[in-house]
Protein backbone atom coordinates (compact mmCIF):
# COMPACT_ATOMS: atom_id res chain seq x y z
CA UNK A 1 0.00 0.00 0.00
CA UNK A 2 1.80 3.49 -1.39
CA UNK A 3 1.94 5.69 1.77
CA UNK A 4 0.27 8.64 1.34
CA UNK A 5 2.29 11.99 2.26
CA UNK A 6 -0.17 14.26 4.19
CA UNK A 7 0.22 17.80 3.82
CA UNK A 8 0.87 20.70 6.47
CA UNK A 9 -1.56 23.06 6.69
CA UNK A 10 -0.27 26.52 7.06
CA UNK A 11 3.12 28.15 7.43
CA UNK A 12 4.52 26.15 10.22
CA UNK A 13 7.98 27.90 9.45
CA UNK A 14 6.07 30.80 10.97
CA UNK A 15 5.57 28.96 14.66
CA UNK A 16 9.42 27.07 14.74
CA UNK A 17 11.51 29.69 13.90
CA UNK A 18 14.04 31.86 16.14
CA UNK A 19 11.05 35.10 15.78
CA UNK A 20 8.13 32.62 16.03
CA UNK A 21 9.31 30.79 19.19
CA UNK A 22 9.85 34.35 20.50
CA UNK A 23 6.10 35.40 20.13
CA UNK A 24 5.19 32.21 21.25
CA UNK A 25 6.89 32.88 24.50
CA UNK A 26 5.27 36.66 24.00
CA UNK A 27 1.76 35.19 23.77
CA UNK A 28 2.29 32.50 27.07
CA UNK A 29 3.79 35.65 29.27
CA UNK A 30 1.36 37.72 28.84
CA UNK A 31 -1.37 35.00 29.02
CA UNK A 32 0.55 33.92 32.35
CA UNK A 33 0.10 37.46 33.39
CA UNK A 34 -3.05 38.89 33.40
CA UNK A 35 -4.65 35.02 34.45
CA UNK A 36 -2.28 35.53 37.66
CA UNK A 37 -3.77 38.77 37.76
CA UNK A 38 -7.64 37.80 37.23
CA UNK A 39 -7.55 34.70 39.51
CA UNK A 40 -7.32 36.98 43.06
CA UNK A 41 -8.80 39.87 41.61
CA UNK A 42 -5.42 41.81 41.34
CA UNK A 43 -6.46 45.12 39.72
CA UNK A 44 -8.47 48.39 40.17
CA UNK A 45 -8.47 51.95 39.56
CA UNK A 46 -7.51 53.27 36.33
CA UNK A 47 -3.46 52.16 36.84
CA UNK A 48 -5.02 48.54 37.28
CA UNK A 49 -7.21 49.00 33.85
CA UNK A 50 -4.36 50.43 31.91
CA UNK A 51 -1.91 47.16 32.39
CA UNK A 52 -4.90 44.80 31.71
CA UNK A 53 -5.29 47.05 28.97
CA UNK A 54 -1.19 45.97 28.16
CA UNK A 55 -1.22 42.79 28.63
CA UNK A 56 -4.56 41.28 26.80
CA UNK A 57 -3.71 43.50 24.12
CA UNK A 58 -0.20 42.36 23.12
CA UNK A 59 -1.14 38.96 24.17
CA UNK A 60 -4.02 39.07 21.04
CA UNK A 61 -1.76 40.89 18.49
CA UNK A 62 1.25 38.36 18.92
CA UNK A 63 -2.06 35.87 18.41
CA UNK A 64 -3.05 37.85 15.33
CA UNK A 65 0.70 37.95 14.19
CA UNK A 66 1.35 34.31 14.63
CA UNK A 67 -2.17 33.47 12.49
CA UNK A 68 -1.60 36.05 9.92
CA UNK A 69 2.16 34.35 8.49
CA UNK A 70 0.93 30.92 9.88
CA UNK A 71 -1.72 31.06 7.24
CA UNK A 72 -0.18 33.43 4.65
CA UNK A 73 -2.47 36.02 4.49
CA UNK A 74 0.82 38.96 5.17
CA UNK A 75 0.66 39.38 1.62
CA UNK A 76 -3.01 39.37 1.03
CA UNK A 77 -3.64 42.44 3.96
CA UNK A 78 -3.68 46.32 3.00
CA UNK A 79 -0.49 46.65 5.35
CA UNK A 80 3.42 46.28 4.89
CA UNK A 81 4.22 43.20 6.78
CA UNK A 82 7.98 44.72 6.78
CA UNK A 83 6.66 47.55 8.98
CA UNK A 84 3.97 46.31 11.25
CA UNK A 85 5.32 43.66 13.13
CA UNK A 86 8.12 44.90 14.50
CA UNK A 87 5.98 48.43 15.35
CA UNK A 88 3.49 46.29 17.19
CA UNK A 89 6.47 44.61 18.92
CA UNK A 90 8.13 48.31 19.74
CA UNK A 91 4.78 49.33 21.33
CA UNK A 92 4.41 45.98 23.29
CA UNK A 93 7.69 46.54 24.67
CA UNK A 94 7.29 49.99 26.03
CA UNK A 95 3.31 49.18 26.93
CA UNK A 96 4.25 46.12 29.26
CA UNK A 97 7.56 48.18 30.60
CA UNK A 98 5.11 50.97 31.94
CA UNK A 99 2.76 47.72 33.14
CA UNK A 100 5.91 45.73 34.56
CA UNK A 101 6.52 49.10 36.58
CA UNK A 102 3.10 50.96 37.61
CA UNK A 103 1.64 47.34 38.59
CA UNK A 104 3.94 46.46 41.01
CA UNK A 105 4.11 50.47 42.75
CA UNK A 106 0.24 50.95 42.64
CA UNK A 107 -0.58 46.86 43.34
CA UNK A 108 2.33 45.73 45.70
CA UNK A 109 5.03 48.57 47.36
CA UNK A 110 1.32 50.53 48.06
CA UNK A 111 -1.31 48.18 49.04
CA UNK A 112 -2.12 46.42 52.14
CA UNK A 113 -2.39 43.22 49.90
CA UNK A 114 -0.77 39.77 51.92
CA UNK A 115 -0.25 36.29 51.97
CA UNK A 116 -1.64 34.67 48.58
CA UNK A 117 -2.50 37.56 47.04
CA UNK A 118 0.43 39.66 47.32
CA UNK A 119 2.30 36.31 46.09
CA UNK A 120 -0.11 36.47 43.29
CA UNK A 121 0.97 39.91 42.40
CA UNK A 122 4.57 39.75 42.56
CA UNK A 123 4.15 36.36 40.14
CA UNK A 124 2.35 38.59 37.73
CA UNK A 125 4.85 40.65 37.61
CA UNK A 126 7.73 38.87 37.25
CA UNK A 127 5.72 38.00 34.12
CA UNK A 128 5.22 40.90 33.01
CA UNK A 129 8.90 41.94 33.09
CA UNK A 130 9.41 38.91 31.07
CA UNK A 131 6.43 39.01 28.87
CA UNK A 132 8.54 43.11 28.15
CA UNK A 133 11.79 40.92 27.64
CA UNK A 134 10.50 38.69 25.01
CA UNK A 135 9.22 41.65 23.05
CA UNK A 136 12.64 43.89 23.13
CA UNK A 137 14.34 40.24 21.80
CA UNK A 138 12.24 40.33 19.04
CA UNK A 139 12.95 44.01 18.28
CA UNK A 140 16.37 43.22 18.51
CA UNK A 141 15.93 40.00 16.34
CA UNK A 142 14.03 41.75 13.71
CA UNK A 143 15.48 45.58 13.20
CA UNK A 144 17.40 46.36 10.32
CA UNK A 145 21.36 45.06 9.95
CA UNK A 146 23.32 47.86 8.84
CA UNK A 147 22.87 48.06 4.90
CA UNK A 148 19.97 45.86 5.05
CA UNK A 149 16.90 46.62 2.91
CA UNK A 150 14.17 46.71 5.03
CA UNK A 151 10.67 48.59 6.14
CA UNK A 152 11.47 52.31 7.83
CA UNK A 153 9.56 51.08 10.52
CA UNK A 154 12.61 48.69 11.13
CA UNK A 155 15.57 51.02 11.49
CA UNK A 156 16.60 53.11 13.99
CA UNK A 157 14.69 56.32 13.17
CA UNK A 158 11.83 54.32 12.50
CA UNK A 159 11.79 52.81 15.66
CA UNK A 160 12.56 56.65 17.78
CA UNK A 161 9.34 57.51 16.41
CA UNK A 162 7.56 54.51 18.03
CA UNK A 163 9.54 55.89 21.19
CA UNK A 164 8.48 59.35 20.35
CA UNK A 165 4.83 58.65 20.16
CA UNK A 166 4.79 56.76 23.85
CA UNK A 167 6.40 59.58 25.47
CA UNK A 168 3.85 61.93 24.14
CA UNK A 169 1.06 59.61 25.67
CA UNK A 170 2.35 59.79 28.95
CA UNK A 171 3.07 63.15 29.41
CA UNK A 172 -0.63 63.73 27.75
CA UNK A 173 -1.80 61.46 30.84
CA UNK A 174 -0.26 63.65 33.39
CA UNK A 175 -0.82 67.26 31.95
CA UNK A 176 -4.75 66.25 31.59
CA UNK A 177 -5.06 64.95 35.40
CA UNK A 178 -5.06 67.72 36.85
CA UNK A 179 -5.13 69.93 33.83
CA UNK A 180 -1.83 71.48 33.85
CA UNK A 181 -1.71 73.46 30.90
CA UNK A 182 -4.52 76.42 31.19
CA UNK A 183 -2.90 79.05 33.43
CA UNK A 184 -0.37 80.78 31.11
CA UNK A 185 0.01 80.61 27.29
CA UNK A 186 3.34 79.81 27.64
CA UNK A 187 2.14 76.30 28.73
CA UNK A 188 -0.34 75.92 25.83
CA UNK A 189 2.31 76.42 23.57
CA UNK A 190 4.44 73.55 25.12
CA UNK A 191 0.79 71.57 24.86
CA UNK A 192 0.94 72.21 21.39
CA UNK A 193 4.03 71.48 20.85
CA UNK A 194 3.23 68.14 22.40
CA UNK A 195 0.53 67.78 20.01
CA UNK A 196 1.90 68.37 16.64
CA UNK A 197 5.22 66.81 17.26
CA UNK A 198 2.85 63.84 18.15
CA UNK A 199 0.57 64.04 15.24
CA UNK A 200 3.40 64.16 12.93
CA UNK A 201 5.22 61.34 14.32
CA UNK A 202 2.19 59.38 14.24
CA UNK A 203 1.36 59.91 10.46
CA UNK A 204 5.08 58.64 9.35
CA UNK A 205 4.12 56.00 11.42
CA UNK A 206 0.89 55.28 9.38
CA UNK A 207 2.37 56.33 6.24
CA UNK A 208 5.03 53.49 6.80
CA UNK A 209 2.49 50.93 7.58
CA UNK A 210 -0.19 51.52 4.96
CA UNK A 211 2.49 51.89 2.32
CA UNK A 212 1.46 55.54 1.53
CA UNK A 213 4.88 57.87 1.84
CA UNK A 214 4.44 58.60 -2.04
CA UNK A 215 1.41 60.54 -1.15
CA UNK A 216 3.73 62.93 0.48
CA UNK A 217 4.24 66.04 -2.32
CA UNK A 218 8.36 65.48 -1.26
CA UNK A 219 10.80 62.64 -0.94
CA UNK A 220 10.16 61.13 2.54
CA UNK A 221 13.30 61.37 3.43
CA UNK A 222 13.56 64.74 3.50
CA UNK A 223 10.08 65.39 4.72
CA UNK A 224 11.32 63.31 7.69
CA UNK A 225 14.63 65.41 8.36
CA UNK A 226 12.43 69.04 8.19
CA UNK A 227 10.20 67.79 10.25
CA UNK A 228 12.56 65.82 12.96
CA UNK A 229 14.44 69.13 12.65
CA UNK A 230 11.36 71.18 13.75
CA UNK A 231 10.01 69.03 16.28
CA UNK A 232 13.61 69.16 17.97
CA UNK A 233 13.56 72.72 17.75
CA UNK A 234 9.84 72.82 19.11
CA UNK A 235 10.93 70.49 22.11
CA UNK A 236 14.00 72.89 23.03
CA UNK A 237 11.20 75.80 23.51
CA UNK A 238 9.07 73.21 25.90
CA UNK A 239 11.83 71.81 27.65
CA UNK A 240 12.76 75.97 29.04
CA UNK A 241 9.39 76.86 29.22
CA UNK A 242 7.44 74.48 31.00
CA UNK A 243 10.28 74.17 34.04
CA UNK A 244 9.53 78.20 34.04
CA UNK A 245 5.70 78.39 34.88
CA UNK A 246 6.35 75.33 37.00
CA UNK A 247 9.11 75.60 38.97
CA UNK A 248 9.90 79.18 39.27
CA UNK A 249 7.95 81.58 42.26
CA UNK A 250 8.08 85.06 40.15
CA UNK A 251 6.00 83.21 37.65
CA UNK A 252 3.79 81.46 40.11
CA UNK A 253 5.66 78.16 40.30
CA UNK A 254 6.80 75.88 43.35
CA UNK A 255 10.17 75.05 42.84
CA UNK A 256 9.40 72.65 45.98
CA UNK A 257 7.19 69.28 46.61
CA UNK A 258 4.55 70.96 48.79
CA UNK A 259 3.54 69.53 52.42
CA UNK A 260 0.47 68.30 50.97
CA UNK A 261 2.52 65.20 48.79
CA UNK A 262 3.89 63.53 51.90
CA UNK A 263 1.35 61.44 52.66
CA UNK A 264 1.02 60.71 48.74
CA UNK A 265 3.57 58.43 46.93
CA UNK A 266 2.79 61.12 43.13
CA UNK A 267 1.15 63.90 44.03
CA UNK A 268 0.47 66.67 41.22
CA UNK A 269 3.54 68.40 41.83
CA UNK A 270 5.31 64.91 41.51
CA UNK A 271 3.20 64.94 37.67
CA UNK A 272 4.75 68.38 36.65
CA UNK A 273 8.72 67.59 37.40
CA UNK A 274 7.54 64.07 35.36
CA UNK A 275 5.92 66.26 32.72
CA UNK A 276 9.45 68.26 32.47
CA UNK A 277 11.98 65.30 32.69
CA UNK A 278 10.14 63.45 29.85
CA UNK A 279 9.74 66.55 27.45
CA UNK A 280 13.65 66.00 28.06
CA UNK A 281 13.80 62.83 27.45
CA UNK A 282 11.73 63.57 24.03
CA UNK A 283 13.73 66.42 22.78
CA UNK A 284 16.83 63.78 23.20
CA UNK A 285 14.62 61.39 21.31
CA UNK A 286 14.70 63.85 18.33
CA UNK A 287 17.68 64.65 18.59
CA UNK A 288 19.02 61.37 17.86
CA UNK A 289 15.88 60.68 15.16
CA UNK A 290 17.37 63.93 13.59
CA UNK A 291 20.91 62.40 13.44
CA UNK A 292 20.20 59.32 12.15
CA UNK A 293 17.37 60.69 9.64
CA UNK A 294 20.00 63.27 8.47
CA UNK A 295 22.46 60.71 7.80
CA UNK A 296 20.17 58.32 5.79
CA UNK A 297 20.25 61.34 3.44
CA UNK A 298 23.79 61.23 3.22
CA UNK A 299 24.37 58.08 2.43
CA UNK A 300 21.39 57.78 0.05
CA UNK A 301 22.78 60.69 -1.71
């Protein structure tokens, strides 16, 4: 009797190699995670919601990931499969990092949780620092090899925008609660700086994925280098100015954490110096996303 070969169904290629083993540890950390945290009950308030919010999230894109190249459908979808994974896998990595971080503060170090529950919680997350590890190994894995051709999305520049656009989100969380932003139009202009630089970053972004930079009336490199030049130049002018009407008396600052934040572990004050060091740690973003963008035109030239 002739044996009869029976044949795979779907990219398995996609599951046992070095980047699908990866998200398959991705998808059990995260899993692991947030069922350590739903068995006792382990979240509340809005800090609690947001790293749910991480973890079920990455843990159904890496899902989504894995099905789309185990069936072969990356070519058949209206988005470049060179760009998108490793984005989603850029935002995973700094979304359970912020989980991996606020869980444990608002959860463990400031709770009067004990015994099974607080074990519970420090599983989850050791998890969820691990669940953040797998995803920065697949950056690693995946970003572009020196004179590799590759999505944008995949370089360095590429990925400073991903870095760009978190920042931005965080410091919109903490100028919006308490609204920080109203008492002098100095500080609206930093919150529109905050918002265009954001906007802008965010459309390369989309450009990159949907395969739409030739709808741009310039080359896209050098749309990328005027515009990295005038968000860092935008982010200079915030990074003075907010530190100013925040943390300087003649202008109706407090250049000191006020009585009222002792008993609190981040009091509104503590949001305003977090507000300033991150618009720092943004205009160094673009800084270096100006560098590198700059010298892609160099060398393409």
């Amino acid at each position: 009797m002739p044996i009869q070969r029976v044949k795979s169904v779907g990219n398995t290629q996609a599951l046992t190699s070095q980047v699908g083993i990866v998200r398959l540890l991705e998808a059990l950390f995260a899993c692991v995670t947030f069922s350590l945290v739903v068995n006792q009950g382990g979240w509340y308030g809005r800090n609690g919601d947001w790293c749910m919010f991480c973890w079920c999230f990455c843990f159904a894109m890496t899902l989504l990931v894995l099905l789309v190249e185990f069936v072969g459908l990356q070519h058949r979808i209206p988005v470049s499969w060179k760009n998108f994974p490793i984005t989603f896998a850029m935002y995973a990595t700094l979304m359970c990092l912020s989980a991996s971080v606020i869980y444990p503060v608002t959860h463990i170090q400031n709770n009067s949780a004990y015994g099974k529950t607080k074990d519970y919680r420090i599983a989850a997350t050791v998890f969820s620092c691990l669940t953040c590890l797998a995803y920065s190994v697949e950056v690693t894995m995946t970003r572009a090899r020196p004179g590799e051709v590759t999505g944008y999305m995949a370089s360095v520049p590429g990925l400073l925008k991903v870095v760009e656009t978190f920042v931005a989100c965080i410091i919109f969380v903490f100028i919006s609660e308490p609204v920080s932003y109203d008492q002098h139009e100095g500080l609206k202009w930093c919150l529109a700086v905050y918002c265009i630089c954001f906007i802008l970053s965010l459309v390369v972004i989309v450009l990159c994925i949907g395969e739409c930079t030739g709808w741009l009336p310039c080359a896209f490199n050098k749309f990328l280098s005027g515009y990295t030049l005038l968000a860092v130049l935008m982010y200079a002018t915030a990074t003075v100015i907010w530190p100013i009407y925040k943390f300087d008396r003649k202008q109706g600052g407090e250049p000191h954490r006020p009585s009222y934040c002792r008993n609190t572990s981040f009091c509104p004050w503590d949001k305003l110096v977090a507000v300033a060091v991150l618009t720092a740690i943004n205009l160094l973003v673009y800084l270096a996303d100006l560098v590198y963008s700059a010298r892609l035109i160099f060398i393409q030239a």
